[in-house]
Protein backbone atom coordinates (compact mmCIF):
# COMPACT_ATOMS: atom_id res chain seq x y z
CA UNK A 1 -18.78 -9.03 -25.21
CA UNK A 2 -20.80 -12.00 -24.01
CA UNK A 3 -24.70 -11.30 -22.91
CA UNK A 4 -23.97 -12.17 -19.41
CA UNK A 5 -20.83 -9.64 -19.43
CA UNK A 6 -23.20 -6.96 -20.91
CA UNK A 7 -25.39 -7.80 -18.45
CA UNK A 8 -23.36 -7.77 -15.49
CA UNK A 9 -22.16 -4.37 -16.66
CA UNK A 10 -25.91 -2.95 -16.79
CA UNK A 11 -26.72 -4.13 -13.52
CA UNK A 12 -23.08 -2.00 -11.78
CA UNK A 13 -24.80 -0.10 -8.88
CA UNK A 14 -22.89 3.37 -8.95
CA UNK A 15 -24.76 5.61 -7.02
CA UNK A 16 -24.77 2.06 -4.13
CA UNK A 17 -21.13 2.26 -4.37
CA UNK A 18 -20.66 5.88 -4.25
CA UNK A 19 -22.98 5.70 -0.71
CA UNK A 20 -21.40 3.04 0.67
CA UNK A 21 -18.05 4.33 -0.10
CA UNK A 22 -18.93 7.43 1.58
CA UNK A 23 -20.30 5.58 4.57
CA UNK A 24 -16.96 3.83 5.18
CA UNK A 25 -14.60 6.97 4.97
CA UNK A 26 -17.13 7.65 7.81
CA UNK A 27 -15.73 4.69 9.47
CA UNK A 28 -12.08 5.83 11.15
CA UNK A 29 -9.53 3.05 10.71
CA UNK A 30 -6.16 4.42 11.53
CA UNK A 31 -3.43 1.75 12.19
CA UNK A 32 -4.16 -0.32 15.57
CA UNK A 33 -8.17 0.70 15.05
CA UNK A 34 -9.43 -1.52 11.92
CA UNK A 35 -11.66 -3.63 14.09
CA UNK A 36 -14.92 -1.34 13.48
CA UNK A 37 -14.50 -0.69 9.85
CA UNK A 38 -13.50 -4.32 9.07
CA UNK A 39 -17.03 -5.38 10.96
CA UNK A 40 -18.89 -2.46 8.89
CA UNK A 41 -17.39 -4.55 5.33
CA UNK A 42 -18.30 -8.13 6.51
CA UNK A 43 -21.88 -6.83 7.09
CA UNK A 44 -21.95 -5.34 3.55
CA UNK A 45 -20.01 -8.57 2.07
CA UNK A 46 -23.16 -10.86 3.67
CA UNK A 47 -26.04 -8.60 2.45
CA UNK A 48 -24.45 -8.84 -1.71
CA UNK A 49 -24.08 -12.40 -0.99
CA UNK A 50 -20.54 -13.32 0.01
CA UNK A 51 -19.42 -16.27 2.00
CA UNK A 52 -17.47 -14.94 4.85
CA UNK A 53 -14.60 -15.78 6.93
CA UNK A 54 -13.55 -13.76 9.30
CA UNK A 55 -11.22 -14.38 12.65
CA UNK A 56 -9.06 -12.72 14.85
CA UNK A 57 -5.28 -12.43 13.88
CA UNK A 58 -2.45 -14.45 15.65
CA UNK A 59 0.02 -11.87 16.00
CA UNK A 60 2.53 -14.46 17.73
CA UNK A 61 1.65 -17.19 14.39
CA UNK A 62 2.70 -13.83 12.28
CA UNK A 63 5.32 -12.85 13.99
CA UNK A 64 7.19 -16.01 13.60
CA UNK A 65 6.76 -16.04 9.52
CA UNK A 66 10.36 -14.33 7.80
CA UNK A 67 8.24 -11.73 6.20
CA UNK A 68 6.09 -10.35 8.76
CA UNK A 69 6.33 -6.63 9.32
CA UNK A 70 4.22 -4.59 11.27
CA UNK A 71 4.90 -0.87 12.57
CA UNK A 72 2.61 -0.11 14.88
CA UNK A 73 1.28 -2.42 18.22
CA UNK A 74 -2.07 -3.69 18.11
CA UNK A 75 -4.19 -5.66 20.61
CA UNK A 76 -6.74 -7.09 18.33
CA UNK A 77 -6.81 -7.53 14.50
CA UNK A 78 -9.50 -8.74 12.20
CA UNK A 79 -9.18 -10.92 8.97
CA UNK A 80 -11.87 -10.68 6.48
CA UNK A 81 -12.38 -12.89 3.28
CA UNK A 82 -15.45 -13.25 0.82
CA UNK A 83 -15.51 -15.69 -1.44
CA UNK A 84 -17.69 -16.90 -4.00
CA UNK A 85 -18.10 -19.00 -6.98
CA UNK A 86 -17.00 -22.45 -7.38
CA UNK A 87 -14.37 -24.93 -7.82
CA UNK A 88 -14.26 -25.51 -11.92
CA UNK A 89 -12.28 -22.07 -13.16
CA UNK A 90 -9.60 -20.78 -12.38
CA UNK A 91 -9.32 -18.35 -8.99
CA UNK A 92 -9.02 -14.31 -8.11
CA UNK A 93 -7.75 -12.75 -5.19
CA UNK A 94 -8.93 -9.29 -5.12
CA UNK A 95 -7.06 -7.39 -2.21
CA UNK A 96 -7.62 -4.39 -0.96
CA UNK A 97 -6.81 -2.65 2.79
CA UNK A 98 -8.96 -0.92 5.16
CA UNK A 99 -6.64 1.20 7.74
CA UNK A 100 -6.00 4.19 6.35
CA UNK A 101 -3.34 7.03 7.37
CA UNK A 102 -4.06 9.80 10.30
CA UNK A 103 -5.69 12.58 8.74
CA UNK A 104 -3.40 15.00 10.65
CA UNK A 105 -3.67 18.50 11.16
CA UNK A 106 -7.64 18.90 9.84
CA UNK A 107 -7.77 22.63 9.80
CA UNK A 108 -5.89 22.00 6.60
CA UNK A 109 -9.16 20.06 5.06
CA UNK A 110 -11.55 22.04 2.99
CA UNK A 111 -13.42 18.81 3.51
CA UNK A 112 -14.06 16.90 6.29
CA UNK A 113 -11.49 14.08 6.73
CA UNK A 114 -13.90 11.17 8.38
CA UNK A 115 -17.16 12.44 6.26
CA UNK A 116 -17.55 10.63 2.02
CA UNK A 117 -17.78 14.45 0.98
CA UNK A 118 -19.12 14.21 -3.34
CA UNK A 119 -18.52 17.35 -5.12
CA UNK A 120 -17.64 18.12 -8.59
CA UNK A 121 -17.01 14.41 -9.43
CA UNK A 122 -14.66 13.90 -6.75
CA UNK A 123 -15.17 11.91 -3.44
CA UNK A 124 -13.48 13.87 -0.72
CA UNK A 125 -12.17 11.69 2.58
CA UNK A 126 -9.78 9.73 4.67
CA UNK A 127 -9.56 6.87 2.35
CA UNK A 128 -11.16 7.76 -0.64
CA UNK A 129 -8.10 6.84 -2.75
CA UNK A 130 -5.66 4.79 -0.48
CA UNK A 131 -7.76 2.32 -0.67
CA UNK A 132 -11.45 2.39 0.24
CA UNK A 133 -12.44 3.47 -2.97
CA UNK A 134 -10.33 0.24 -4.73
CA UNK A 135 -11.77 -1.91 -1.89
CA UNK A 136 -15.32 -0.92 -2.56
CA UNK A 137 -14.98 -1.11 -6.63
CA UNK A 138 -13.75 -4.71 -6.03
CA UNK A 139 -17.27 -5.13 -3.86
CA UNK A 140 -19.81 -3.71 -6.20
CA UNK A 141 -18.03 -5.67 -9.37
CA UNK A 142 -18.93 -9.03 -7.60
CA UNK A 143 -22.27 -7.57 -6.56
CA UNK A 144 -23.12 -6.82 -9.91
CA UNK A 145 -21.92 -10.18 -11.22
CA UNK A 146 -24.24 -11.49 -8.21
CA UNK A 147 -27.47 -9.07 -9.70
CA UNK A 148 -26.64 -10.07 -13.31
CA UNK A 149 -27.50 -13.73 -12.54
CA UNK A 150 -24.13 -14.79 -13.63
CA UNK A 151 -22.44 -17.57 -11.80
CA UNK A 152 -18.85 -18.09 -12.09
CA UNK A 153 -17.07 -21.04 -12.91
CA UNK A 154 -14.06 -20.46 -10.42
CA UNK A 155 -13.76 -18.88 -6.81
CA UNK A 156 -13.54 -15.29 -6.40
CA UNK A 157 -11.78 -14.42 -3.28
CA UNK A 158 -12.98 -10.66 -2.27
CA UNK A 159 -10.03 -9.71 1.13
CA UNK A 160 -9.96 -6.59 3.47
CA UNK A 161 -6.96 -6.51 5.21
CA UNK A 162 -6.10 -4.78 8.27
CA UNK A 163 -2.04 -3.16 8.67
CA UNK A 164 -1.05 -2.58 4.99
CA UNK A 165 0.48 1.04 5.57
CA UNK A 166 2.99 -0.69 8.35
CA UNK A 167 3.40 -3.47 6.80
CA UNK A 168 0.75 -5.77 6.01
CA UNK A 169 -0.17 -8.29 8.36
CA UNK A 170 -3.77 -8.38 7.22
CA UNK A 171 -2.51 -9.70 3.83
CA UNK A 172 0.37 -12.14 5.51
CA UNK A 173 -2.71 -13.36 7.78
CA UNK A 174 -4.64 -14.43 5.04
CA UNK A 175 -1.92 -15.68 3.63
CA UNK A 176 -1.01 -18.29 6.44
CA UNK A 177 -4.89 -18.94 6.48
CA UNK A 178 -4.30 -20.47 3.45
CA UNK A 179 -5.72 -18.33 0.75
CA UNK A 180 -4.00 -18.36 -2.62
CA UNK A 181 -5.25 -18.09 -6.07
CA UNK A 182 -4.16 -18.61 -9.93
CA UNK A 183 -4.12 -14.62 -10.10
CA UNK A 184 -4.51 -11.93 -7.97
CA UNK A 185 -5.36 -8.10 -8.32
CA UNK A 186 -4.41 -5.52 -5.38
CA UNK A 187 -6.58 -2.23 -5.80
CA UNK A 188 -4.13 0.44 -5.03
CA UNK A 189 -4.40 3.64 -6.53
CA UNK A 190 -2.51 3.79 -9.91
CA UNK A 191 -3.63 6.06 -12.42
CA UNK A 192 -5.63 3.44 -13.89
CA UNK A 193 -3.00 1.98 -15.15
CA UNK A 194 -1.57 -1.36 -14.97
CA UNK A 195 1.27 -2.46 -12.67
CA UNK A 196 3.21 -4.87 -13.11
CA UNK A 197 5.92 -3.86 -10.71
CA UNK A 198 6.42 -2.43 -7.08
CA UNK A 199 9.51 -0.96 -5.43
CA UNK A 200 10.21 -2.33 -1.95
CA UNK A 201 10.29 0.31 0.82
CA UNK A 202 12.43 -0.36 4.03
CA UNK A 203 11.84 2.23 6.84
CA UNK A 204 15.23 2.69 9.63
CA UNK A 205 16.17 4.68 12.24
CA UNK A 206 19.15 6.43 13.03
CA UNK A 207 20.26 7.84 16.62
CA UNK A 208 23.60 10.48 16.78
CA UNK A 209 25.09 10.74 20.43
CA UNK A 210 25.99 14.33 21.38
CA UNK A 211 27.75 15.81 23.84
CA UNK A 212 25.51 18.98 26.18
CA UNK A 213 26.99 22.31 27.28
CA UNK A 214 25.46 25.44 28.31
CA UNK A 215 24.44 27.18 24.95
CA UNK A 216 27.05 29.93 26.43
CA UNK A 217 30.09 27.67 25.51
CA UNK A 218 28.23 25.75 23.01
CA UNK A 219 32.08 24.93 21.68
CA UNK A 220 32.71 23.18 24.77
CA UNK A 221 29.80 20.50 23.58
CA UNK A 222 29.53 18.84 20.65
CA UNK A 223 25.85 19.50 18.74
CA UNK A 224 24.07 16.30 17.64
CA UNK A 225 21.82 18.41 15.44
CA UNK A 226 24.93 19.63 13.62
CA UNK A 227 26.50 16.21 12.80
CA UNK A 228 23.40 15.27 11.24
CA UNK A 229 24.20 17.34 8.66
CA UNK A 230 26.57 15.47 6.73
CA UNK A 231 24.77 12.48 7.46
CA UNK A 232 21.76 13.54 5.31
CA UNK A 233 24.09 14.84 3.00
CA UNK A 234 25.78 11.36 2.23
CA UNK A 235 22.24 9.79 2.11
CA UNK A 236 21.42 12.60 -0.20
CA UNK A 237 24.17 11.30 -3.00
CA UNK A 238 23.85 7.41 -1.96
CA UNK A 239 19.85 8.33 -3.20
CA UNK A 240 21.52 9.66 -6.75
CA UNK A 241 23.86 6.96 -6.84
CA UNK A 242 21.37 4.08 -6.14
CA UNK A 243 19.16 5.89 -9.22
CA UNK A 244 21.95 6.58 -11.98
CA UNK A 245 21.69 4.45 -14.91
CA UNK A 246 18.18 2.79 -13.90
CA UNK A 247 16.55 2.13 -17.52
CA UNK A 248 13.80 -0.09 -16.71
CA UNK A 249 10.40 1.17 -18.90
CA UNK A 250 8.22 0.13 -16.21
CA UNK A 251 10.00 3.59 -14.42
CA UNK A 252 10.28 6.09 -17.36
CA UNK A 253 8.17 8.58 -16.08
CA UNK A 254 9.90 8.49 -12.86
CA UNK A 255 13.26 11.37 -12.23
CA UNK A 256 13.56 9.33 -9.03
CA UNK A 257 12.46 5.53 -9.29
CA UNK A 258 13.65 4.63 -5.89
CA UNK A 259 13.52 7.76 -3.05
CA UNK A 260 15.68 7.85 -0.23
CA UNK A 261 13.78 10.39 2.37
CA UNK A 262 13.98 11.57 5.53
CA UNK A 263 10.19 11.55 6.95
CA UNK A 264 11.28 12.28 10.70
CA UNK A 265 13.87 14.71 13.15
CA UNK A 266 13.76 14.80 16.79
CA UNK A 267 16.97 16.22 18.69
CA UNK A 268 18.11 18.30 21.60
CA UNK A 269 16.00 19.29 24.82
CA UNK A 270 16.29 22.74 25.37
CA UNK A 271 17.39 26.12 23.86
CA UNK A 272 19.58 26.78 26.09
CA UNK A 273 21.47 23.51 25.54
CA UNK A 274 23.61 21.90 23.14
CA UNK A 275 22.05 19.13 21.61
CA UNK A 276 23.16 15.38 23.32
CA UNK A 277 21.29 13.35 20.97
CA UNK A 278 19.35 13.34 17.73
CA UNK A 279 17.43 10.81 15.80
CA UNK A 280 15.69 10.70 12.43
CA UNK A 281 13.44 7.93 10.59
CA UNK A 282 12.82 7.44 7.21
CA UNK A 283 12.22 5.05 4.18
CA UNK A 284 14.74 3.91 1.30
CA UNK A 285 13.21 2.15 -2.12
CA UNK A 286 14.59 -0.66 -2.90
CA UNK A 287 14.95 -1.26 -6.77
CA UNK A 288 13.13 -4.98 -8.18
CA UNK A 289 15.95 -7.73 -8.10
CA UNK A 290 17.45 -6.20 -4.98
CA UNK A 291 17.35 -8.18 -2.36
CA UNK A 292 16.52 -6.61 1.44
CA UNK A 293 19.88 -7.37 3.08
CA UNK A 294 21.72 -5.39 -0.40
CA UNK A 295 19.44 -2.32 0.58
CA UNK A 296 20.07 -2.30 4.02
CA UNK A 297 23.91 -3.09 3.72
CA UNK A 298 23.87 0.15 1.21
CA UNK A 299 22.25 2.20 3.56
CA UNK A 300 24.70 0.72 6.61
CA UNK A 301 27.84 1.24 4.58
CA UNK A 302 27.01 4.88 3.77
CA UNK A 303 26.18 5.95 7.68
CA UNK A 304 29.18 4.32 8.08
CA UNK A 305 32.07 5.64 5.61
CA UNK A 306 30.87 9.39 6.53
CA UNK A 307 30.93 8.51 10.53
CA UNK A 308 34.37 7.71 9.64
CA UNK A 309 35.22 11.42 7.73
CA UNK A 310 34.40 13.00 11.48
CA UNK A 311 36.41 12.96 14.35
CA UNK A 312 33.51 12.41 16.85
CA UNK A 313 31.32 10.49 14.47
CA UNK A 314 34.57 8.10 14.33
CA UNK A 315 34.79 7.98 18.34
CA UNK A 316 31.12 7.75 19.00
CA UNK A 317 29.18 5.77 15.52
CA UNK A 318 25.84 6.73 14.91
CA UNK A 319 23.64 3.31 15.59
CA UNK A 320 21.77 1.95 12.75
CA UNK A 321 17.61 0.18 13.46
CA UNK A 322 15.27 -1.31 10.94
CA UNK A 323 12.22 -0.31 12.58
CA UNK A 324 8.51 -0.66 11.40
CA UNK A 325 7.63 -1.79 7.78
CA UNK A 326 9.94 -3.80 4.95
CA UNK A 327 8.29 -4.23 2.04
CA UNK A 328 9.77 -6.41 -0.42
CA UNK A 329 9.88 -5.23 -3.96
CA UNK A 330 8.17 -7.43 -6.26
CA UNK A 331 6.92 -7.89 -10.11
CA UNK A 332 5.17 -10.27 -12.52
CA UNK A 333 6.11 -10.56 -16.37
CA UNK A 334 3.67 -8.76 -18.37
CA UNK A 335 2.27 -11.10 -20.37
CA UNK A 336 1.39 -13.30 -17.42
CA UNK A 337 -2.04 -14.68 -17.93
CA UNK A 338 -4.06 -12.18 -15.00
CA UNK A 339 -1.71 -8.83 -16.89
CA UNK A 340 -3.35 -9.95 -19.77
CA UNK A 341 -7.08 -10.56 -19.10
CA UNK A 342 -7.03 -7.27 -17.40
CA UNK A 343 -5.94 -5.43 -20.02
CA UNK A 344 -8.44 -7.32 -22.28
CA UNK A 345 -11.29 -6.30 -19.79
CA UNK A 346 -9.89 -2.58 -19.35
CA UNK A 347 -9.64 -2.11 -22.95
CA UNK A 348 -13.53 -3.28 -23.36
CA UNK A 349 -14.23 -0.82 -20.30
CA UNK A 350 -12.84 2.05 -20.74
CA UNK A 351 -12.46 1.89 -24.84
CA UNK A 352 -8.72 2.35 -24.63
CA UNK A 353 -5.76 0.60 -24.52
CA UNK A 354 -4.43 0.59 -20.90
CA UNK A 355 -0.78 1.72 -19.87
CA UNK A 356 1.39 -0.91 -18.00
CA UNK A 357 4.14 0.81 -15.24
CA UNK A 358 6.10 0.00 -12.21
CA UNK A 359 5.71 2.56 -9.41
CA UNK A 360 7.83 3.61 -6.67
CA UNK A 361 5.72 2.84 -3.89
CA UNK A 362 5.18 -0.51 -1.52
CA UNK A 363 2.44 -2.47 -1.35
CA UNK A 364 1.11 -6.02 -0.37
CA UNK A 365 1.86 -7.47 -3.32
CA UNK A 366 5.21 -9.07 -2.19
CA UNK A 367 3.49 -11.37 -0.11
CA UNK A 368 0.65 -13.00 -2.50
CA UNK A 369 3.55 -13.15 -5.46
CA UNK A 370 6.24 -14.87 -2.94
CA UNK A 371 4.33 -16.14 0.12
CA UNK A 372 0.97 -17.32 -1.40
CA UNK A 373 2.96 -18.13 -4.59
CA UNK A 374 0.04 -15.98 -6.94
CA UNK A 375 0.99 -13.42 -9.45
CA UNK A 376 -0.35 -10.36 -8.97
CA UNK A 377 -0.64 -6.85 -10.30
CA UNK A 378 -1.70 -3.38 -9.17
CA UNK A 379 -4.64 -1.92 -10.41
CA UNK A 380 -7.04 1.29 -8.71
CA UNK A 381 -8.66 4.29 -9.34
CA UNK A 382 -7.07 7.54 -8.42
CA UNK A 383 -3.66 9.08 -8.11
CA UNK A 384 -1.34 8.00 -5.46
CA UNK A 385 0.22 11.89 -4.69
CA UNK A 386 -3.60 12.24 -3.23
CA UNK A 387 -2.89 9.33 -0.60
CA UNK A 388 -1.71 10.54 2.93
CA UNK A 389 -2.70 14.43 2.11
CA UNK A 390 -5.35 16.73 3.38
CA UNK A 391 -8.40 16.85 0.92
CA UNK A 392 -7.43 12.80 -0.40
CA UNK A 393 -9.89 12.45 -2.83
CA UNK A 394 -10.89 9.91 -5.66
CA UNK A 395 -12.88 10.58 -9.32
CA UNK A 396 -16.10 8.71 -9.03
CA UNK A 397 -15.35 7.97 -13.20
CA UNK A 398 -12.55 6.20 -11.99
CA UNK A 399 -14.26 4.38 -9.45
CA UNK A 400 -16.64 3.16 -12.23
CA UNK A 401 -13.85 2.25 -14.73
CA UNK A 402 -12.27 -0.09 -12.23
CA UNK A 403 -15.41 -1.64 -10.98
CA UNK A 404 -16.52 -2.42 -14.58
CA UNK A 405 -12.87 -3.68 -15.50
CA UNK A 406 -12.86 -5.82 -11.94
CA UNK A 407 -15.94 -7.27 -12.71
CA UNK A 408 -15.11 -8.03 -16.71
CA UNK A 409 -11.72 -9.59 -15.29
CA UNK A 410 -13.50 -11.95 -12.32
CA UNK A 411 -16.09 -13.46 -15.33
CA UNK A 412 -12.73 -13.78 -18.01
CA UNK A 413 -10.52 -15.12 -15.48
CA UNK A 414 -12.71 -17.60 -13.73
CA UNK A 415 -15.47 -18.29 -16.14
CA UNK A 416 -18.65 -18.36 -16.35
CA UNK A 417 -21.34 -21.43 -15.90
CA UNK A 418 -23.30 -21.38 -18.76
């Protein structure tokens, strides 16, 4: 390692970033409610020493762009971008989002949700791992880079996006605001590991029309709950048959590489009532190289052919809505130059080789790759299975293993001034 690195490395504030993690989970930023947090972050991006944009989103400029998704209505939505270094090295996006899921039902915390909660290694919170904790490791890299006295030769580009878990309009903003880079880094949770490919996710809707009767001669009605069934069924085996034979190694540790599931159920209005109507939501993964219009055709067909097995399904189709987020899948060869000076830098940070994977979740990283043109990867502390759970919770070692590989990476990738 260079001096500077070493030094940079010395100078990593953890118990700073463990507080000031904990200080944002404090922050609520549910989808539609970013606004506060994303102020909190461009306070703490000006006091390490950031230059920062920041503006209000054009929803109507965003909504006009072919790959703009976004599931839930908002009245107001913040950008915010730090950037630093200069104009000599190559560039580094380092993107990371700041809405976070509801914490639902919170009698099922041992922890409070919207309190940074440390306790045996672990900090506890709304956010922690999905992706605070990334967002904040990102932070404190730069700032130590900053405290080292290092100066870098090309721009680091630090973002906090509002809108990623409906389907990332903070990113596409800053996208059409023209930020772009030679490489790019998204801090979702992944094991630690490096990811070099996403699955797209493509949430729908589906509505069944009933027919009501008194519960007495339920036969005399026709039960909307009831033709659901083979509905779920058929998605069920399209979900096997859209899995058999997949032998990418990205996926190897995955039985199920590309879920079909059914997140949602709403039908009928009364017990004493047959059930007129019924409609469920949920989310299909959509395998790298597919495109969007193949996954939604698959999806289509297979409503479709089983409508067409029942007599009332046949007379009276179920109708078919893409509603709320598409995410594209996406990748990035492996040896691609940013793949590889990560590794480099995790290897000197954590003393171990690193692992490189696809996962089965969505992410941002379809837009930099295709929209902003910038090959990117996936790299955070934590576990994903901890995201959108009660108790979510992230292993401050982790945090420091990604802050010191983040801020090995920035001084590798876009030099340093001597």
């Amino acid at each position: 390692m260079l001096e500077a690195e070493k030094r940079a490395l010395e100078a990593l504030d953890v118990d700073g970033m463990v507080d000031y993690l904990c200080s944002l989970i404090a922050v609520p930023s549910t989808g539609g409610r970013e606004t506060e947090a994303q102020r909190h972050v461009t306070a703490e991006f000006r006091r390490i020493g950031f230059s920062v944009d920041t503006w209000q989103i054009n929803f109507n400029e965003a909504r006009r762009h072919p790959s703009f998704s976004m599931g839930i209505p908002r009245e107001e939505g913040v950008g915010v971008v730090g950037t630093m270094g200069g104009e000599e090295g190559r560039s580094l996006i380092l993107n990371g989002h700041i809405d976070v899921v509801s914490a639902g039902d919170e009698s099922n915390w041992t922890h409070p949700p919207w309190e940074g909660t440390v306790e045996d290694g672990l900090i506890y919170g709304r956010g922690a791992v999905d992706m605070k904790g990334g967002l904040i490791c990102a932070l404190y890299a730069a700032k130590a880079i900053r405290d080292a006295g290092v100066k870098l030769k090309g721009k680091l580009i630090l973002e906090s996006a509002i809108g990623e878990e409906d389907g990332g309009v903070g990113t596409l903003a800053a996208v059409l605001r023209g930020y772009r880079a030679d490489g790019a880094i998204i801090m979702e949770p992944s094991e630690l590991n490096l990811v070099a490919a996403q699955a797209g996710a493509l949430a729908f809707r589906v509505t069944i029309q009933g027919k009501s009767a008194h519960a007495c001669v339920r036969e005399e009605g026709v039960s909307a709950i009831e033709k659901f069934i083979p509905l779920h069924d058929a998605l069920r085996a399209l979900e096997t048959e859209r899995n058999r034979g997949i032998n990418d190694l990205l996926y190897k540790r995955y039985s199920i590489p590309y879920p079909i599931n059914i997140g949602k159920v709403q039908g009928g209005n009364w017990p004493g009532s047959v059930a007129e109507s019924l409609f469920f939501e949920g989310r299909i993964g959509v395998p790298v190289g597919e495109r969007i219009e193949e996954a939604r055709r698959s999806l289509e067909g297979t409503i479709r052919r089983a409508s067409e097995r029942d007599p009332w399904l046949r007379e009276h189709p179920p109708r078919v809505e893409w509603i709320g987020y598409q995410f594209k899948p996406a990748s990035i060869p492996v040896r691609d130059p940013v793949m590889e000076t990560v590794a480099g830098s995790f290897r000197d940070a954590a003393g171990r080789a690193p692992s490189i994977e696809g996962v089965p979740y969505s992410s941002d990283m379809h837009y930099l790759v295709y929209d902003a043109e910038t090959p990117t990867l996936l790299f955070g502390p934590g576990d994903v299975r901890r995201s959108h759970s009660p108790d979510e919770c992230v292993p401050v070692s982790d945090l420091v293993t990604v802050a010191r590989t983040l801020c090995l990476t920035a001084m590798r990738f876009c030099g340093i001034k001597e």
